[in-house]
N, C-alpha and C. Protein backbone atom coordinates (compact mmCIF):
# COMPACT_ATOMS: atom_id res chain seq x y z
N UNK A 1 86.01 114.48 119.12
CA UNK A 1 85.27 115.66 118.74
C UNK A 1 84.54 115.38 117.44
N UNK A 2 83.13 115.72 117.06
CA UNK A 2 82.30 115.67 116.10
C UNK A 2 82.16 116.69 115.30
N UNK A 3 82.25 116.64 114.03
CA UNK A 3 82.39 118.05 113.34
C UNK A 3 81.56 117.44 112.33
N UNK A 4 80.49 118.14 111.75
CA UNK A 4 79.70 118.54 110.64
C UNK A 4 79.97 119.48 109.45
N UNK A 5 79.99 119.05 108.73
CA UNK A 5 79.84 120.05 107.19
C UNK A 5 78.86 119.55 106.31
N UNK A 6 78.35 120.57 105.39
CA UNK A 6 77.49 120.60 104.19
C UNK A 6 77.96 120.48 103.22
N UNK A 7 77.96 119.34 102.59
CA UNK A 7 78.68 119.29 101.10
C UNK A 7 77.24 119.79 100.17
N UNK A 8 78.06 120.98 99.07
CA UNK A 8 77.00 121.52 98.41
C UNK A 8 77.18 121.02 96.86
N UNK A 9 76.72 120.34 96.06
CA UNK A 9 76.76 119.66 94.90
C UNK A 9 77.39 118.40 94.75
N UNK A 10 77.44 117.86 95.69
CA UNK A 10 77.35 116.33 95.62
C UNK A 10 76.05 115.64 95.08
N UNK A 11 76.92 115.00 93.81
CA UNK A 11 76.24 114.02 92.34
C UNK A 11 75.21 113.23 92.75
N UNK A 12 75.77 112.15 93.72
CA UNK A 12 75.16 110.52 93.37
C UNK A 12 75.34 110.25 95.17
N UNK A 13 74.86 108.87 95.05
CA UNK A 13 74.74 107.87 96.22
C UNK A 13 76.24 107.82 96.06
N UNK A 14 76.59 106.93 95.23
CA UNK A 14 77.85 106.27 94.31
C UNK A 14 78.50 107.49 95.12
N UNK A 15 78.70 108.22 94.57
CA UNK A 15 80.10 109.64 94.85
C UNK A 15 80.02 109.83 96.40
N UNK A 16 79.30 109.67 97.07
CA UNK A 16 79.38 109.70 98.08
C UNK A 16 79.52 108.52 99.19
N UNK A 17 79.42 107.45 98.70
CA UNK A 17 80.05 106.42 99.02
C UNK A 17 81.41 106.47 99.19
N UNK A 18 81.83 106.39 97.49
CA UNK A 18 83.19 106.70 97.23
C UNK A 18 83.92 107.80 98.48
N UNK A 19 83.30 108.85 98.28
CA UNK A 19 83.65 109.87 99.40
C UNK A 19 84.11 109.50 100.44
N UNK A 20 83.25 108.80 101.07
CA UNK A 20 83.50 108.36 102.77
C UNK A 20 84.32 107.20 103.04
N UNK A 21 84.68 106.57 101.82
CA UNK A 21 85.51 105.43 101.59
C UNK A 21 86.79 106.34 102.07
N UNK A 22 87.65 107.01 101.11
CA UNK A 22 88.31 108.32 101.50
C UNK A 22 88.43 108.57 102.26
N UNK A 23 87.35 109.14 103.01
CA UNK A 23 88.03 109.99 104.16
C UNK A 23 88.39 108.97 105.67
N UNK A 24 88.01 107.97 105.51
CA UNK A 24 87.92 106.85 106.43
C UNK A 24 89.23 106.32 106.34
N UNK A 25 90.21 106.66 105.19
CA UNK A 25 91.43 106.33 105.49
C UNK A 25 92.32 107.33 105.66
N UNK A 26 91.38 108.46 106.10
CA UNK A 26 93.08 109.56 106.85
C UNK A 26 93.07 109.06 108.50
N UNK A 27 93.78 109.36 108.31
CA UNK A 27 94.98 108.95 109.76
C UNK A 27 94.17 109.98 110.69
N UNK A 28 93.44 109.25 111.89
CA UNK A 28 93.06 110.15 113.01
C UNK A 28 91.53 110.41 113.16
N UNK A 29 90.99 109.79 111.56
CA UNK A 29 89.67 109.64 111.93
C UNK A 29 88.48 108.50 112.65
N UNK A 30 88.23 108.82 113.41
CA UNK A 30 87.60 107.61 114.02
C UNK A 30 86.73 107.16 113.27
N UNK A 31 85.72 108.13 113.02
CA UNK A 31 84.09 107.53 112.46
C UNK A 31 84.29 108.58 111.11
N UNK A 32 84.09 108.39 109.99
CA UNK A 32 83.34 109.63 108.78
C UNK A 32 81.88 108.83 108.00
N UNK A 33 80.76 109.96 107.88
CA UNK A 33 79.80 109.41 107.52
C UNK A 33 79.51 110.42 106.44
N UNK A 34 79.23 110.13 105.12
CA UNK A 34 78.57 110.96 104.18
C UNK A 34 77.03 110.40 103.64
N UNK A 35 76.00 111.73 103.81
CA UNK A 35 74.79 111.50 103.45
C UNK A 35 74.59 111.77 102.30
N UNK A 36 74.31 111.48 101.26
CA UNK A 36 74.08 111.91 99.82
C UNK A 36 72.28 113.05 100.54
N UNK A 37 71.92 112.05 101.00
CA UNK A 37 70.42 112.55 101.08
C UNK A 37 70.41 113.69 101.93
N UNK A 38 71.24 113.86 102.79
CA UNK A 38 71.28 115.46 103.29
C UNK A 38 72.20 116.38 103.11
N UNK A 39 73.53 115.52 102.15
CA UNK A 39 74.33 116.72 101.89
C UNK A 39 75.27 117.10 103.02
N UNK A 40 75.52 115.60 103.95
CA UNK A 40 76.33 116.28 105.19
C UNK A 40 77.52 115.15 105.24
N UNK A 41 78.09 116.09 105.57
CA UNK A 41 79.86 114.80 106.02
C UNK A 41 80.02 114.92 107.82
N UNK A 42 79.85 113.68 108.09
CA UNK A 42 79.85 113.88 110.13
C UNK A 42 81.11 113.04 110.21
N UNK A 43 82.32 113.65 110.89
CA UNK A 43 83.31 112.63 111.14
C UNK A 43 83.62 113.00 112.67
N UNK A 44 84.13 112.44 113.43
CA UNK A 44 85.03 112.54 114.82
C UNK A 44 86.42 112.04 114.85
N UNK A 45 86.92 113.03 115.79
CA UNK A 45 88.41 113.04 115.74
C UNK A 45 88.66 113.10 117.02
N UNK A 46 90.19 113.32 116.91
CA UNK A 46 90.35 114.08 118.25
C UNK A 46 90.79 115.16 118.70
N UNK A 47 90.32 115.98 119.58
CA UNK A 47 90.03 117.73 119.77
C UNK A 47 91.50 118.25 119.22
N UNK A 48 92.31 117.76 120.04
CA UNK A 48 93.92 118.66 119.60
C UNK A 48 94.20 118.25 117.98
N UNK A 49 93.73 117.48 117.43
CA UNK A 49 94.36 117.14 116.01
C UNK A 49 93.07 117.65 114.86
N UNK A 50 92.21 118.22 115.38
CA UNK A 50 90.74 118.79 114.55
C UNK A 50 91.60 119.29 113.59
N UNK A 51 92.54 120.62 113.90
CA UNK A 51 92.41 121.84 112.68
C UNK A 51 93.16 120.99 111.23
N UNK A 52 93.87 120.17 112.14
CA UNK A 52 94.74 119.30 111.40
C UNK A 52 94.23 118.06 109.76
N UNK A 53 93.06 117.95 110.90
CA UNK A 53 92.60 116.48 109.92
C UNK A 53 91.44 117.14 109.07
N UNK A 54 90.65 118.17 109.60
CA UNK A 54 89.75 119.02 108.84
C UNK A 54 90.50 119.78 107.56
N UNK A 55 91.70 119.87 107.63
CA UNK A 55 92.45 120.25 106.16
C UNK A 55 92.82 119.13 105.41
N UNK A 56 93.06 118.18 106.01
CA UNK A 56 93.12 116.70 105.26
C UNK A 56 92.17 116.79 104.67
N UNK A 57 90.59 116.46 105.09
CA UNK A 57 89.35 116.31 105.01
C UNK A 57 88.92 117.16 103.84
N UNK A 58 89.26 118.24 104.09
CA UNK A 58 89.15 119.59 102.21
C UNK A 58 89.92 119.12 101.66
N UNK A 59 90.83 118.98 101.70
CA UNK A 59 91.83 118.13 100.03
C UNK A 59 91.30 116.78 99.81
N UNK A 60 91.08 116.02 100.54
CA UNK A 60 90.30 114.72 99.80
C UNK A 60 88.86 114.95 99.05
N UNK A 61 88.35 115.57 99.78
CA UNK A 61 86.94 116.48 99.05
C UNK A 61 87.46 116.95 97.77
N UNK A 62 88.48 117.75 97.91
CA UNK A 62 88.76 118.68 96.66
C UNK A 62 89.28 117.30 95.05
N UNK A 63 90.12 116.68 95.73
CA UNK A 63 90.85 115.33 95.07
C UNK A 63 89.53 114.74 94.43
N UNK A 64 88.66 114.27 95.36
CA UNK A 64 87.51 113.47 94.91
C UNK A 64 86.61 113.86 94.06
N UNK A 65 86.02 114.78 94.63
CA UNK A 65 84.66 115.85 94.47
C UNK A 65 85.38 117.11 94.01
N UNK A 66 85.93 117.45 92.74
CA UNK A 66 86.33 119.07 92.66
C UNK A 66 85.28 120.04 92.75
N UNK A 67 83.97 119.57 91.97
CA UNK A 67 82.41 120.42 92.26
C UNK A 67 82.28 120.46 93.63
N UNK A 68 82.30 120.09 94.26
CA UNK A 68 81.69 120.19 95.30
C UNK A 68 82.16 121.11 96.58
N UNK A 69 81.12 121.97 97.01
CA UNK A 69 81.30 123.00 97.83
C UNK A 69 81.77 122.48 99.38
N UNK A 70 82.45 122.99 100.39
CA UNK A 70 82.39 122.47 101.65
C UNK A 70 82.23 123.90 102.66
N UNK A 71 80.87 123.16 103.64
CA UNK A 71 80.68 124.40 104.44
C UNK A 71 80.30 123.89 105.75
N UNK A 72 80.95 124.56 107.13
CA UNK A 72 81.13 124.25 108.28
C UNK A 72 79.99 124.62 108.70
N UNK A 73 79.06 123.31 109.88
CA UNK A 73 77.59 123.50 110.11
C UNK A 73 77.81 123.78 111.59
């Protein structure tokens, strides 16, 4: 399953690198991609473990990025 969000005040290239470095090591994600240039985080999972890894996914945001907003597209 593919899920999109809008990260809203994300800094740099850099921070968002960093970012996707992160989220690429929780458990269950297949693919995570962060765009600095559009402000979007695209990762896939799998359907029964979504609600699960999408709360992972906000605390590493929050850990990493405390500025930064997260909003479901």
């Amino acid at each position: 399953m593919k899920k999109t969000f809008k990260l809203i005040g994300l800094d740099c290239a850099n921070c968002a690198a960093q970012l996707e470095n992160a989220l690429q090591k929780i458990e269950g994600i297949e693919n995570a991609s962060v765009s600095f240039m559009t402000e979007k985080l695209i990762f896939e999972c799998e359907e029964e473990k979504e609600e699960e890894i999408t709360k992972k996914v906000k605390k590493v945001i929050k850990k990493e990025e405390p500025d930064v907003k997260i909003e479901e597209l």
